[in-house]
N, C-alpha and C. Protein backbone atom coordinates (compact mmCIF):
# COMPACT_ATOMS: atom_id res chain seq x y z
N UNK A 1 -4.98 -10.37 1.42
CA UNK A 1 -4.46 -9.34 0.54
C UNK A 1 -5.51 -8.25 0.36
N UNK A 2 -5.05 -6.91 0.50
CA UNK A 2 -6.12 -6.18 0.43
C UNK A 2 -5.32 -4.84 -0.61
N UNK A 3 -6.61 -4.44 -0.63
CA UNK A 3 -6.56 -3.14 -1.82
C UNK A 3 -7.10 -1.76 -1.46
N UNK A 4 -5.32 -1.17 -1.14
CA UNK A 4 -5.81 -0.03 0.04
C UNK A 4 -4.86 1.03 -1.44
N UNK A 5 -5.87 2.30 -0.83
CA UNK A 5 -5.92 3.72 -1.31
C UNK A 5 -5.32 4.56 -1.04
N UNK A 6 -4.44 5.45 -1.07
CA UNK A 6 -4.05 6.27 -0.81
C UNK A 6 -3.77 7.73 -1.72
N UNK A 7 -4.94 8.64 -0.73
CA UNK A 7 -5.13 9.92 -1.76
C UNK A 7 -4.89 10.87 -0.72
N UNK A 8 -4.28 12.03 -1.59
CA UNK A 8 -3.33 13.18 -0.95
C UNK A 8 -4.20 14.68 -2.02
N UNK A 9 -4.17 15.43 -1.20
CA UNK A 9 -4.11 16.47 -1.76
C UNK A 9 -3.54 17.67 -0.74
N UNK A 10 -3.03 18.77 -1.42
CA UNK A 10 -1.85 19.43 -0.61
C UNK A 10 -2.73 20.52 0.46
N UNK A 11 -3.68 20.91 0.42
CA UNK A 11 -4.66 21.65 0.81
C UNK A 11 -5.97 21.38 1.15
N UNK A 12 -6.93 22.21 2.22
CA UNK A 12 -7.91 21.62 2.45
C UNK A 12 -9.29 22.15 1.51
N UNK A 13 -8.49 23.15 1.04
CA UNK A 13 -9.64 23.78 -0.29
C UNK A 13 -9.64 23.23 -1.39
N UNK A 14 -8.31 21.93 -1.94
CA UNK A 14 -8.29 21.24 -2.80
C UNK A 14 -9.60 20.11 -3.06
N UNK A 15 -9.96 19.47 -3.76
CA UNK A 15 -10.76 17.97 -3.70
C UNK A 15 -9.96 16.66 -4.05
N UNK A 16 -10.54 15.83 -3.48
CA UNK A 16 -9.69 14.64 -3.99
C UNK A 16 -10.70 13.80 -4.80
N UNK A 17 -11.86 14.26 -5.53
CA UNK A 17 -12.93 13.67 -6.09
C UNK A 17 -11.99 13.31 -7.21
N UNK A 18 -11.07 13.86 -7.91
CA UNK A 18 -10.82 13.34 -9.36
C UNK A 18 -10.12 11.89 -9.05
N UNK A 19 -9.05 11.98 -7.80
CA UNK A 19 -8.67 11.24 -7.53
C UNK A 19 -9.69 9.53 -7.47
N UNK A 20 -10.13 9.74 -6.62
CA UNK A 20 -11.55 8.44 -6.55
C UNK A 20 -11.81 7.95 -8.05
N UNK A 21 -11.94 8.89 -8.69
CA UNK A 21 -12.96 8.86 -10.20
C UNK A 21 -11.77 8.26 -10.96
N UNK A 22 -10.73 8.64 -10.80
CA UNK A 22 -9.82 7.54 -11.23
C UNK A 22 -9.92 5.88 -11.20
N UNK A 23 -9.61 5.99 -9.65
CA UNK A 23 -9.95 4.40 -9.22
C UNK A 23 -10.87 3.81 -9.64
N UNK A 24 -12.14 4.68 -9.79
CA UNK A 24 -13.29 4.23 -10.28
C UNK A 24 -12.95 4.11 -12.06
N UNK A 25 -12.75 4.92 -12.18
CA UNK A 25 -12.47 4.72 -14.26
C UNK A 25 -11.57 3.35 -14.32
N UNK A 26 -10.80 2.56 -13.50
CA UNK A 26 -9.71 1.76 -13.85
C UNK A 26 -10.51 0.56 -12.65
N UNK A 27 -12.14 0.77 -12.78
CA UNK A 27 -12.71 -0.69 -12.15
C UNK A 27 -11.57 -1.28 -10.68
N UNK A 28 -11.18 -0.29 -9.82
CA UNK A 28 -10.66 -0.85 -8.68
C UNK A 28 -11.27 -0.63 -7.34
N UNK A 29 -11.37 -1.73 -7.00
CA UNK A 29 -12.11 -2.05 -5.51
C UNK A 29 -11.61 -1.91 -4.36
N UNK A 30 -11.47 -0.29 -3.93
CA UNK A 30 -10.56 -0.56 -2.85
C UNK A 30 -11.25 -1.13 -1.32
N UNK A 31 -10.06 -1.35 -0.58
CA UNK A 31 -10.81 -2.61 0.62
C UNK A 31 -10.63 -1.15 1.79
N UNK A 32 -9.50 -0.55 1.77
CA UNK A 32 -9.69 0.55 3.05
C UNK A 32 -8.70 2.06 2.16
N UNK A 33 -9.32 2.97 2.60
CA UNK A 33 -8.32 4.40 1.97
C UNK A 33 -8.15 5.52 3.06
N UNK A 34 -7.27 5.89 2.65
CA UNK A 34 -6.43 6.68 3.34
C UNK A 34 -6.25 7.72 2.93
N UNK A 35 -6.92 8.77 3.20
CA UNK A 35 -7.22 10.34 3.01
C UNK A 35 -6.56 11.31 3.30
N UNK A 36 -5.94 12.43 2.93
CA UNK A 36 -5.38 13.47 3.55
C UNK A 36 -5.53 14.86 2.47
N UNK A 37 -5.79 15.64 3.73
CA UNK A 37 -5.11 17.28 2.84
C UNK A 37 -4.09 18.09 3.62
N UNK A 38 -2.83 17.74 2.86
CA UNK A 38 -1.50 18.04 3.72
C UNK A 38 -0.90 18.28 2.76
N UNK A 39 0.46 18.63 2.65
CA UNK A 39 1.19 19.00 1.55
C UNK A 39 2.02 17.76 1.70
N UNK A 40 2.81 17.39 0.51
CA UNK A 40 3.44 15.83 0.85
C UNK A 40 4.98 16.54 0.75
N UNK A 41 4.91 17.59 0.64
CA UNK A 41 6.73 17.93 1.11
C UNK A 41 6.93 17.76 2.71
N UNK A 42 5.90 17.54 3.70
CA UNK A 42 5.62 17.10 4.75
C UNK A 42 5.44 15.62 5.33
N UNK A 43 7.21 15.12 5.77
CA UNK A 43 6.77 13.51 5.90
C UNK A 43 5.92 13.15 7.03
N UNK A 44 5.65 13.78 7.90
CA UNK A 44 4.79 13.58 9.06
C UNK A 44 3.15 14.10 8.56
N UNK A 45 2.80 12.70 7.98
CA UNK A 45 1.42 13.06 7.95
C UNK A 45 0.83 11.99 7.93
N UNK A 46 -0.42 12.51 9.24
CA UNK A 46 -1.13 11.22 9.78
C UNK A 46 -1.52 9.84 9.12
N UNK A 47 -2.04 10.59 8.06
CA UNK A 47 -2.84 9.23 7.21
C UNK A 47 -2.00 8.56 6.42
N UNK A 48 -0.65 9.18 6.01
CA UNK A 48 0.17 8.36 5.04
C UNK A 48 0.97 6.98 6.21
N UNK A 49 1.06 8.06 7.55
CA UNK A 49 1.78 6.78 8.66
C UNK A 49 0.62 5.54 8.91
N UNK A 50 -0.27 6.28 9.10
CA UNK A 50 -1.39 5.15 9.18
C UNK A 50 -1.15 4.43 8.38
N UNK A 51 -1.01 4.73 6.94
CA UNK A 51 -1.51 3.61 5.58
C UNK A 51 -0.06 2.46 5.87
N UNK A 52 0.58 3.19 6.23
CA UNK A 52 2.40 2.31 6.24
C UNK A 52 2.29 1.22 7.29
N UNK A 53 1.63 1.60 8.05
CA UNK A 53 1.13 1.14 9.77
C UNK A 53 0.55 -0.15 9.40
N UNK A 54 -0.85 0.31 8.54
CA UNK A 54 -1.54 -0.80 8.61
C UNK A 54 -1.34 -1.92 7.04
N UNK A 55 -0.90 -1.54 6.46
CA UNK A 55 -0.43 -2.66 4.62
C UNK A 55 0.15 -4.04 5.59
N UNK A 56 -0.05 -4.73 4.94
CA UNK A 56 0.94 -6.33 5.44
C UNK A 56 0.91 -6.50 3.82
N UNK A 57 2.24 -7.85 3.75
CA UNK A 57 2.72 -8.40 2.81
C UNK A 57 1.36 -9.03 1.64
N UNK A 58 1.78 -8.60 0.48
CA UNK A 58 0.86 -9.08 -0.56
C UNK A 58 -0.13 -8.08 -0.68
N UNK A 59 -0.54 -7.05 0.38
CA UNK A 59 -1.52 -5.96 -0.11
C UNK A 59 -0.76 -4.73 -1.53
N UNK A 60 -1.66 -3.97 -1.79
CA UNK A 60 -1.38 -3.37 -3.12
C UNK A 60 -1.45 -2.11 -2.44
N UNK A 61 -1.30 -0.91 -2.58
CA UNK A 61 -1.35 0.02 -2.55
C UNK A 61 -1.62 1.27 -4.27
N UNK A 62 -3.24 1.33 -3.97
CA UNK A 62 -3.02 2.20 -5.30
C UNK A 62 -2.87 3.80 -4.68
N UNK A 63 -2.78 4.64 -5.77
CA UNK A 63 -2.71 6.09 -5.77
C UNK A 63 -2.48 6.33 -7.54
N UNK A 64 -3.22 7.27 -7.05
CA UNK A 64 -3.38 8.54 -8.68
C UNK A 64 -1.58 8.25 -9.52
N UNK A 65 -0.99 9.27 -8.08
CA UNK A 65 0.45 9.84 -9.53
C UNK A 65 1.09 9.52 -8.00
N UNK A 66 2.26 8.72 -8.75
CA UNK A 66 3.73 8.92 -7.56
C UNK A 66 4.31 10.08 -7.08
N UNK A 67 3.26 10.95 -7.12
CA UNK A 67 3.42 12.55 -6.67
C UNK A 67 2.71 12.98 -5.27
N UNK A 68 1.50 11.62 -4.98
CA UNK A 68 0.93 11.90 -3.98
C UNK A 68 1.83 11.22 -2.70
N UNK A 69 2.96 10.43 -3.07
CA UNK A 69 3.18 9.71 -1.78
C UNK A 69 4.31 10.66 -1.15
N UNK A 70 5.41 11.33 -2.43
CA UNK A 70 6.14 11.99 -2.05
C UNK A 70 5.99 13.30 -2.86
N UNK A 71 7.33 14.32 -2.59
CA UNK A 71 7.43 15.36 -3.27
C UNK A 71 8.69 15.07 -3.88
N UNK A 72 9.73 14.72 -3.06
CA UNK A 72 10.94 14.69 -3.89
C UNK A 72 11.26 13.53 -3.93
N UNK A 73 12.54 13.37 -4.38
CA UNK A 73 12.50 11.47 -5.02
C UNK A 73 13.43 10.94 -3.80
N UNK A 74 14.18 11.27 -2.81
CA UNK A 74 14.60 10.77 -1.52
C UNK A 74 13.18 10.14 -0.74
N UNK A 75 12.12 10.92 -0.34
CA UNK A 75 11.17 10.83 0.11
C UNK A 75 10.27 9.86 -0.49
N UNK A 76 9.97 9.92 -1.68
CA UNK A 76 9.55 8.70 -2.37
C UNK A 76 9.99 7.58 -2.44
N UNK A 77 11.25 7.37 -2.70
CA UNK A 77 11.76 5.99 -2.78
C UNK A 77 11.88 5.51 -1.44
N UNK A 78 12.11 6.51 -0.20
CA UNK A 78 12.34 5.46 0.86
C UNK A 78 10.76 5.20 1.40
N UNK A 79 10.17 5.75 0.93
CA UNK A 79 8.50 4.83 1.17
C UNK A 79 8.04 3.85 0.45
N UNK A 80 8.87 4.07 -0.73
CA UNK A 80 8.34 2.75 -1.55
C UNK A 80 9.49 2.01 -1.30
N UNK A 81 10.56 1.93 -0.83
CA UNK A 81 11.70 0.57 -0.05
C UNK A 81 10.74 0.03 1.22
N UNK A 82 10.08 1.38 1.69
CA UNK A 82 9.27 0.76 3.29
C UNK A 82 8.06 -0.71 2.65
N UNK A 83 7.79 -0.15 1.92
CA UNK A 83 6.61 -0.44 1.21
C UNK A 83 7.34 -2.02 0.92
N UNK A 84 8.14 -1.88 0.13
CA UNK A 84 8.82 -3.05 -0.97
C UNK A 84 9.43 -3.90 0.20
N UNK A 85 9.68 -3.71 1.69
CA UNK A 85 10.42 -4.61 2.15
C UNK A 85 9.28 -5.10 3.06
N UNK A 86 7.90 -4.81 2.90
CA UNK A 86 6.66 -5.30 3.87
C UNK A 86 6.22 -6.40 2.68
N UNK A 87 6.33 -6.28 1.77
CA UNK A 87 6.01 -7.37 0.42
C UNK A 87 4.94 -6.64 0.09
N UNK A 88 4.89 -5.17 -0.25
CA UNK A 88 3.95 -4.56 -0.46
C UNK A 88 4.24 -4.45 -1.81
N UNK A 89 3.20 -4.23 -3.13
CA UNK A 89 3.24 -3.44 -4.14
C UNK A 89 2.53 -2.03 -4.54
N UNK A 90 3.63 -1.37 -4.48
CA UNK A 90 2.70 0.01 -5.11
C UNK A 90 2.18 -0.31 -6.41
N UNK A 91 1.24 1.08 -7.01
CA UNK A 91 0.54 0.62 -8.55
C UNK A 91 0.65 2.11 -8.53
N UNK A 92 0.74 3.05 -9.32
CA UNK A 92 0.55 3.90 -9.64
C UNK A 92 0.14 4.65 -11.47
N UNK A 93 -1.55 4.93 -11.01
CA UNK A 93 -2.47 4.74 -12.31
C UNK A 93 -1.72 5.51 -13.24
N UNK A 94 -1.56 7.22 -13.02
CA UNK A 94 -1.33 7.88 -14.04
C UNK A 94 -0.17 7.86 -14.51
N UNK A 95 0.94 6.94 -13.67
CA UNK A 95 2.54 6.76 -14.67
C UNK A 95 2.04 5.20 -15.58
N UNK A 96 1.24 4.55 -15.03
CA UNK A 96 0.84 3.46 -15.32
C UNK A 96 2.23 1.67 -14.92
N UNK A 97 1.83 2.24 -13.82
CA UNK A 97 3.20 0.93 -13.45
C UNK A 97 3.42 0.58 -12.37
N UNK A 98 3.67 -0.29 -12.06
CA UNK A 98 3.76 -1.05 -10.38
C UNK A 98 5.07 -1.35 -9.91
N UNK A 99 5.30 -1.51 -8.72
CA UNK A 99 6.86 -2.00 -8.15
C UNK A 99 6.65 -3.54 -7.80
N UNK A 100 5.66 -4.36 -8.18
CA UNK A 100 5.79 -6.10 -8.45
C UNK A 100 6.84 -6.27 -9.70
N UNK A 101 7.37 -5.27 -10.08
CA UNK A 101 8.39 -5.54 -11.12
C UNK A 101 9.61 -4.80 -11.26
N UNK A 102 10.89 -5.40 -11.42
CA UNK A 102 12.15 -4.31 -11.68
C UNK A 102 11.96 -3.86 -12.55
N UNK A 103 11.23 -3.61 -13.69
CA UNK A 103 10.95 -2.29 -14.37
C UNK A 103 10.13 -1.74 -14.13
N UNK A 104 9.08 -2.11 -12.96
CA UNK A 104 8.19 -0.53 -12.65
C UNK A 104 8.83 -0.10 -11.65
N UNK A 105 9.58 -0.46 -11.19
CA UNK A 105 10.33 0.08 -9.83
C UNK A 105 11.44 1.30 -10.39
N UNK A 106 12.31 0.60 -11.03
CA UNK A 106 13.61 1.35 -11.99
C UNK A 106 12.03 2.21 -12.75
N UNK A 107 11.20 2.19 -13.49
CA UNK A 107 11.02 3.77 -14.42
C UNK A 107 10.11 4.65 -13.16
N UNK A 108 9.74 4.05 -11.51
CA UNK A 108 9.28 5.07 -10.86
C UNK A 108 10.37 5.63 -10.48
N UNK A 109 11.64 5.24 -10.49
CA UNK A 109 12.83 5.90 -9.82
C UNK A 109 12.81 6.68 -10.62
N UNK A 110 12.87 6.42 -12.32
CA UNK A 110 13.27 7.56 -13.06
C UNK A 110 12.81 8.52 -13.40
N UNK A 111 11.40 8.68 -13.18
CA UNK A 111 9.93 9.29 -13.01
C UNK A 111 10.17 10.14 -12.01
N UNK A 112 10.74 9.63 -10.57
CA UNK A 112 10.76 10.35 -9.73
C UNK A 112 11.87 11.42 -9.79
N UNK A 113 12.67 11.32 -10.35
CA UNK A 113 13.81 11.97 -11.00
C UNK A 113 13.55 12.84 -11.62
N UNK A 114 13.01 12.92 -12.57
CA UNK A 114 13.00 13.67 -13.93
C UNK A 114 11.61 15.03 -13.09
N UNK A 115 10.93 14.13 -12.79
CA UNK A 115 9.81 15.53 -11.61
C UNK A 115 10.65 16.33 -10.94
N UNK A 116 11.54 15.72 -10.02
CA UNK A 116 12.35 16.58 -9.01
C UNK A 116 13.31 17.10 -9.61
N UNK A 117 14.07 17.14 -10.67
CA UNK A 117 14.67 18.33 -11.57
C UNK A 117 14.06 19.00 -12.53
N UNK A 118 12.83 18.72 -13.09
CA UNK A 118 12.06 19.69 -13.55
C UNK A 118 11.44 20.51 -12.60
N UNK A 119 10.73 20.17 -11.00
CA UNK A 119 10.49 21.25 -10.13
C UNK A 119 11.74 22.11 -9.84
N UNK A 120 13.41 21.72 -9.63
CA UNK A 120 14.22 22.29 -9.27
C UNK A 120 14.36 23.27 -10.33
N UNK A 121 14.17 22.97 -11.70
CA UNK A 121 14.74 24.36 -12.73
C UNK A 121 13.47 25.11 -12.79
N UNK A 122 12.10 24.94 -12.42
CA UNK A 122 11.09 25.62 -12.19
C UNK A 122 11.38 26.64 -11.50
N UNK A 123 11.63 26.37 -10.32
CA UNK A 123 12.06 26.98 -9.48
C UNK A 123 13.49 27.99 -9.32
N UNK A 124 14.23 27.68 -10.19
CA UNK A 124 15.34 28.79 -10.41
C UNK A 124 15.26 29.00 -11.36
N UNK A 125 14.09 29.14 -12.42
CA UNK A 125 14.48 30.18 -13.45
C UNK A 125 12.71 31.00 -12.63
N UNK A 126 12.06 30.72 -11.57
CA UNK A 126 11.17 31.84 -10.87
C UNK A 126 12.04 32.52 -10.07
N UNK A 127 13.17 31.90 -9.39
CA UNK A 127 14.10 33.08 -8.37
C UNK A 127 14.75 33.83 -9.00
N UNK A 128 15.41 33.13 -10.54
CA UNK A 128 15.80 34.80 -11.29
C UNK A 128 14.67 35.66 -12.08
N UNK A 129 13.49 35.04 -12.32
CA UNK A 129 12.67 36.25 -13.22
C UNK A 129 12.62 36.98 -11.96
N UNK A 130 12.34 36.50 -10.31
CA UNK A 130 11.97 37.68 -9.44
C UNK A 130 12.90 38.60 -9.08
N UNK A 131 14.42 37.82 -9.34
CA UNK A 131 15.59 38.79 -9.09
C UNK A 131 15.48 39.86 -10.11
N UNK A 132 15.31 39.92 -11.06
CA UNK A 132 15.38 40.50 -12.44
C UNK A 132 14.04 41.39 -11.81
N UNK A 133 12.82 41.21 -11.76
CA UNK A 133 12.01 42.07 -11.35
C UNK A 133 12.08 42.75 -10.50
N UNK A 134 12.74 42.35 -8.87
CA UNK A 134 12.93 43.39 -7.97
C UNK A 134 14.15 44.15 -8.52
N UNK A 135 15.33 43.98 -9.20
CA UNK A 135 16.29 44.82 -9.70
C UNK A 135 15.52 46.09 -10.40
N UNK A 136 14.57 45.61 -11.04
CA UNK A 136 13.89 46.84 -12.11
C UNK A 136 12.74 47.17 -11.27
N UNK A 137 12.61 47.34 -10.32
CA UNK A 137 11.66 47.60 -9.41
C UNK A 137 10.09 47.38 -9.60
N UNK A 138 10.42 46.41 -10.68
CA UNK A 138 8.65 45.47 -10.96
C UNK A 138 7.71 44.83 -9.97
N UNK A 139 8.91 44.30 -9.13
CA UNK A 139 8.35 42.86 -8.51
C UNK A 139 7.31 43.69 -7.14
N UNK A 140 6.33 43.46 -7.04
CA UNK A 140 5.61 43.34 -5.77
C UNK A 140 4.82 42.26 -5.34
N UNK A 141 5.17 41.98 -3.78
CA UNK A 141 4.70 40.40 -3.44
C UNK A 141 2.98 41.29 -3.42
N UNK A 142 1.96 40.36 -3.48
CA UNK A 142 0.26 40.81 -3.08
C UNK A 142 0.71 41.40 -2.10
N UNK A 143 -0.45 42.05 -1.51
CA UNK A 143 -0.79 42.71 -0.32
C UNK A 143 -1.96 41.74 0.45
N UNK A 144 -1.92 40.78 0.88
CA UNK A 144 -3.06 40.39 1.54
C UNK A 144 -3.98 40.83 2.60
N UNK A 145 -4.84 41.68 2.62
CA UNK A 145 -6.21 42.39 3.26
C UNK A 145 -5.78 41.50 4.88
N UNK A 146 -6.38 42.00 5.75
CA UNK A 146 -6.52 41.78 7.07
C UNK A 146 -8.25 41.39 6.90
N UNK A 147 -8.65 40.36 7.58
CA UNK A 147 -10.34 40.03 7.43
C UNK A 147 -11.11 41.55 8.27
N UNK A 148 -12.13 41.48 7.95
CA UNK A 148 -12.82 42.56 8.17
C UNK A 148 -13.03 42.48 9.84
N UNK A 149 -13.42 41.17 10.40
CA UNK A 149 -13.03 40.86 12.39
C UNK A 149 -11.91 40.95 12.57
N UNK A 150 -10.81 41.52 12.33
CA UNK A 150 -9.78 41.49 12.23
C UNK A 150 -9.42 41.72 14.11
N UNK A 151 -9.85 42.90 14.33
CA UNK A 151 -9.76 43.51 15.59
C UNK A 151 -9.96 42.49 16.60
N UNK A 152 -11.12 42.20 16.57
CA UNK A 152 -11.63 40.98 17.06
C UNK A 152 -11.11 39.77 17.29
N UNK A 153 -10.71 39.07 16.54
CA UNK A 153 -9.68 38.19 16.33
C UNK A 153 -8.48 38.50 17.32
N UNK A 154 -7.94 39.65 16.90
CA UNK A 154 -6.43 40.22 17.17
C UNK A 154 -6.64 40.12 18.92
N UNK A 155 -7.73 40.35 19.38
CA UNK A 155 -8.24 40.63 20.78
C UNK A 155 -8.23 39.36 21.23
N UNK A 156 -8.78 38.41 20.80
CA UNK A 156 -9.13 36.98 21.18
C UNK A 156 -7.44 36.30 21.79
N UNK A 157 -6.85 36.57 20.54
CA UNK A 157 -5.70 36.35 20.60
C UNK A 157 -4.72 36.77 21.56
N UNK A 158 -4.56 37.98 21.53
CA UNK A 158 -3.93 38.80 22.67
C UNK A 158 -4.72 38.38 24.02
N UNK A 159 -5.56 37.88 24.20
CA UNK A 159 -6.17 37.45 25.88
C UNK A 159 -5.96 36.13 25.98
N UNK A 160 -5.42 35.58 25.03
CA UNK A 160 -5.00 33.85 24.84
C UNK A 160 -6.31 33.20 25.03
N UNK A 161 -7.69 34.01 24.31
CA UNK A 161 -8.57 32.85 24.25
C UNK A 161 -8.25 32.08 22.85
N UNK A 162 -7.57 32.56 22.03
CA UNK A 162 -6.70 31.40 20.47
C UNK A 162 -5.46 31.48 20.68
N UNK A 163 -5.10 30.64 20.11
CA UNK A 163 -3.68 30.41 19.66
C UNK A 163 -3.51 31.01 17.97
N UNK A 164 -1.77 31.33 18.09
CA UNK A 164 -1.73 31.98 17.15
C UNK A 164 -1.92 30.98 15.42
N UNK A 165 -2.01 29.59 15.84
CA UNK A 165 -2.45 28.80 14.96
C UNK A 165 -3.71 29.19 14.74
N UNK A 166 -4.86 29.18 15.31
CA UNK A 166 -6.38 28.94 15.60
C UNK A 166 -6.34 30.62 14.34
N UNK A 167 -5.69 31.36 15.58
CA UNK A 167 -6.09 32.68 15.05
C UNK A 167 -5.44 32.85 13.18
N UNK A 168 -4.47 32.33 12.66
CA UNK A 168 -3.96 32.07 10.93
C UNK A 168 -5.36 31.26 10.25
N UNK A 169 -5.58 30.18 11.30
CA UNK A 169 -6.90 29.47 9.75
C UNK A 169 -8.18 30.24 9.86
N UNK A 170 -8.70 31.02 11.88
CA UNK A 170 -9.38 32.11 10.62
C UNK A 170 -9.54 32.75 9.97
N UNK A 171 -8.87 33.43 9.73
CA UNK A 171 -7.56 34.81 8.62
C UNK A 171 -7.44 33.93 7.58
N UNK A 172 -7.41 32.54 7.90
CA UNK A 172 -7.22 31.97 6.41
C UNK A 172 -5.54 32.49 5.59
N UNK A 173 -4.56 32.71 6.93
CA UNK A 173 -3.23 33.01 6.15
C UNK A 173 -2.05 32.42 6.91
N UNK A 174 -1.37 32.50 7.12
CA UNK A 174 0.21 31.40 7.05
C UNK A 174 0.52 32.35 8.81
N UNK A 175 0.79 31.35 9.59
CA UNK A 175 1.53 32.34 10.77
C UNK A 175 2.10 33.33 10.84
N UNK A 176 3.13 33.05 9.94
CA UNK A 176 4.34 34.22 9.72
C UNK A 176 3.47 35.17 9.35
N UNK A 177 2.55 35.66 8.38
CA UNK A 177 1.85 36.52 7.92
C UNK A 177 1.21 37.28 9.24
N UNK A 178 0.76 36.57 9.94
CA UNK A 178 -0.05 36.88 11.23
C UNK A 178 0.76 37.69 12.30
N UNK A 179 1.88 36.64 12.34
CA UNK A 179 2.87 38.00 13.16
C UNK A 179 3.63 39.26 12.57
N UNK A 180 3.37 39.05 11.55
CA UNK A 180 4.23 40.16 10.59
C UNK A 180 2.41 41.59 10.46
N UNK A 181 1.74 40.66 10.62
CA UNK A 181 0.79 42.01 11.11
C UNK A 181 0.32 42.15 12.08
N UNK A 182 0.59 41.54 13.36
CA UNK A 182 0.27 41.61 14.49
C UNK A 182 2.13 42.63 15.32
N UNK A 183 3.12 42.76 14.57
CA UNK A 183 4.47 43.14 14.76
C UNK A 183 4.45 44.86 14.47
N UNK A 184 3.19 44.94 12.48
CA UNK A 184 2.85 46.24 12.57
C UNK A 184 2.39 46.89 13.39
N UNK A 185 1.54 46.39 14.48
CA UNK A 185 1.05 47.21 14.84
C UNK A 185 1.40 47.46 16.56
């Protein structure tokens, strides 16, 4: 039986130190962990398949918040059914409750619930304040700067010594952004 970790954070500029310091505040010994900076609205991610890969029956699985395994509660529960039918138990510190029991199982369902319709009305009462703002001609998205190698870059790219991936993380901005200024010009 072992006592494996699993910590997420959505970005690579994020830290996952608070995370650890958790485990550590609640005296737990983990035996192997499983790291990532990915966004978890993303089910394809390396280290979470790994962690699924490698658990056998009777291991534990901790994590911070039932927020790191999934984003929405489809996605969550069918990892913790994956989980629950290997004879695995999740623990999750900051709801404070485990799935070794039909009531930590039933209040992570309901947990997982109550997150994913509070992100959903988050989220539509931000698509009408922005409707409401572009109507009154408030709303402007940033302007994000082009890096100062910009040229440079743009050159690298255009001779296919990068890819248009390579060429977004040094820009440090989203693809689409990249072709939408590589389209200006």
């Amino acid at each position: 039986m072992a006592n494996v970790g699993y910590v997420r954070v959505s970005t690579i500029e994020q830290n996952t130190a608070r995370q650890f310091a958790d485990f550590d505040a609640k005296g737990i010994k983990l035996d192997k962990v499983f790291e990532e900076h990915i966004s978890g609205r993303d089910m394809n991610r390396p280290q979470l398949n790994a962690m699924l890969d490698y658990v056998r029956e009777g291991d534990k699985v901790y994590i911070e918040s039932y927020s790191r395994l999934g984003r929405n509660t489809r996605d969550l529960l069918n990892i913790i059914q994956e989980l629950q039918d290997k004879g695995v138990t999740v623990v999750s510190l900051k709801e404070n409750f485990d799935t070794s029991t039909p009531e930590g199982t039933a209040m992570m369902t309901m947990m997982a619930l109550i997150a994913q319709f509070e992100r959903d009305i988050i989220k539509e009462r931000q698509r009408e304040g922005i409707a409401i703002a572009k109507k009154e001609g408030k709303f402007k998205k940033p302007k994000i700067p082009k890096p100062d190698n910009w040229n440079e870059l743009r050159e690298k790219y255009l001779t296919r010594q990068i890819t248009a991936t390579e060429l977004a993380k040094r820009c440090k901005v989203s693809r689409a952004l990249i072709y939408k200024w590589l389209k200006a010009e």
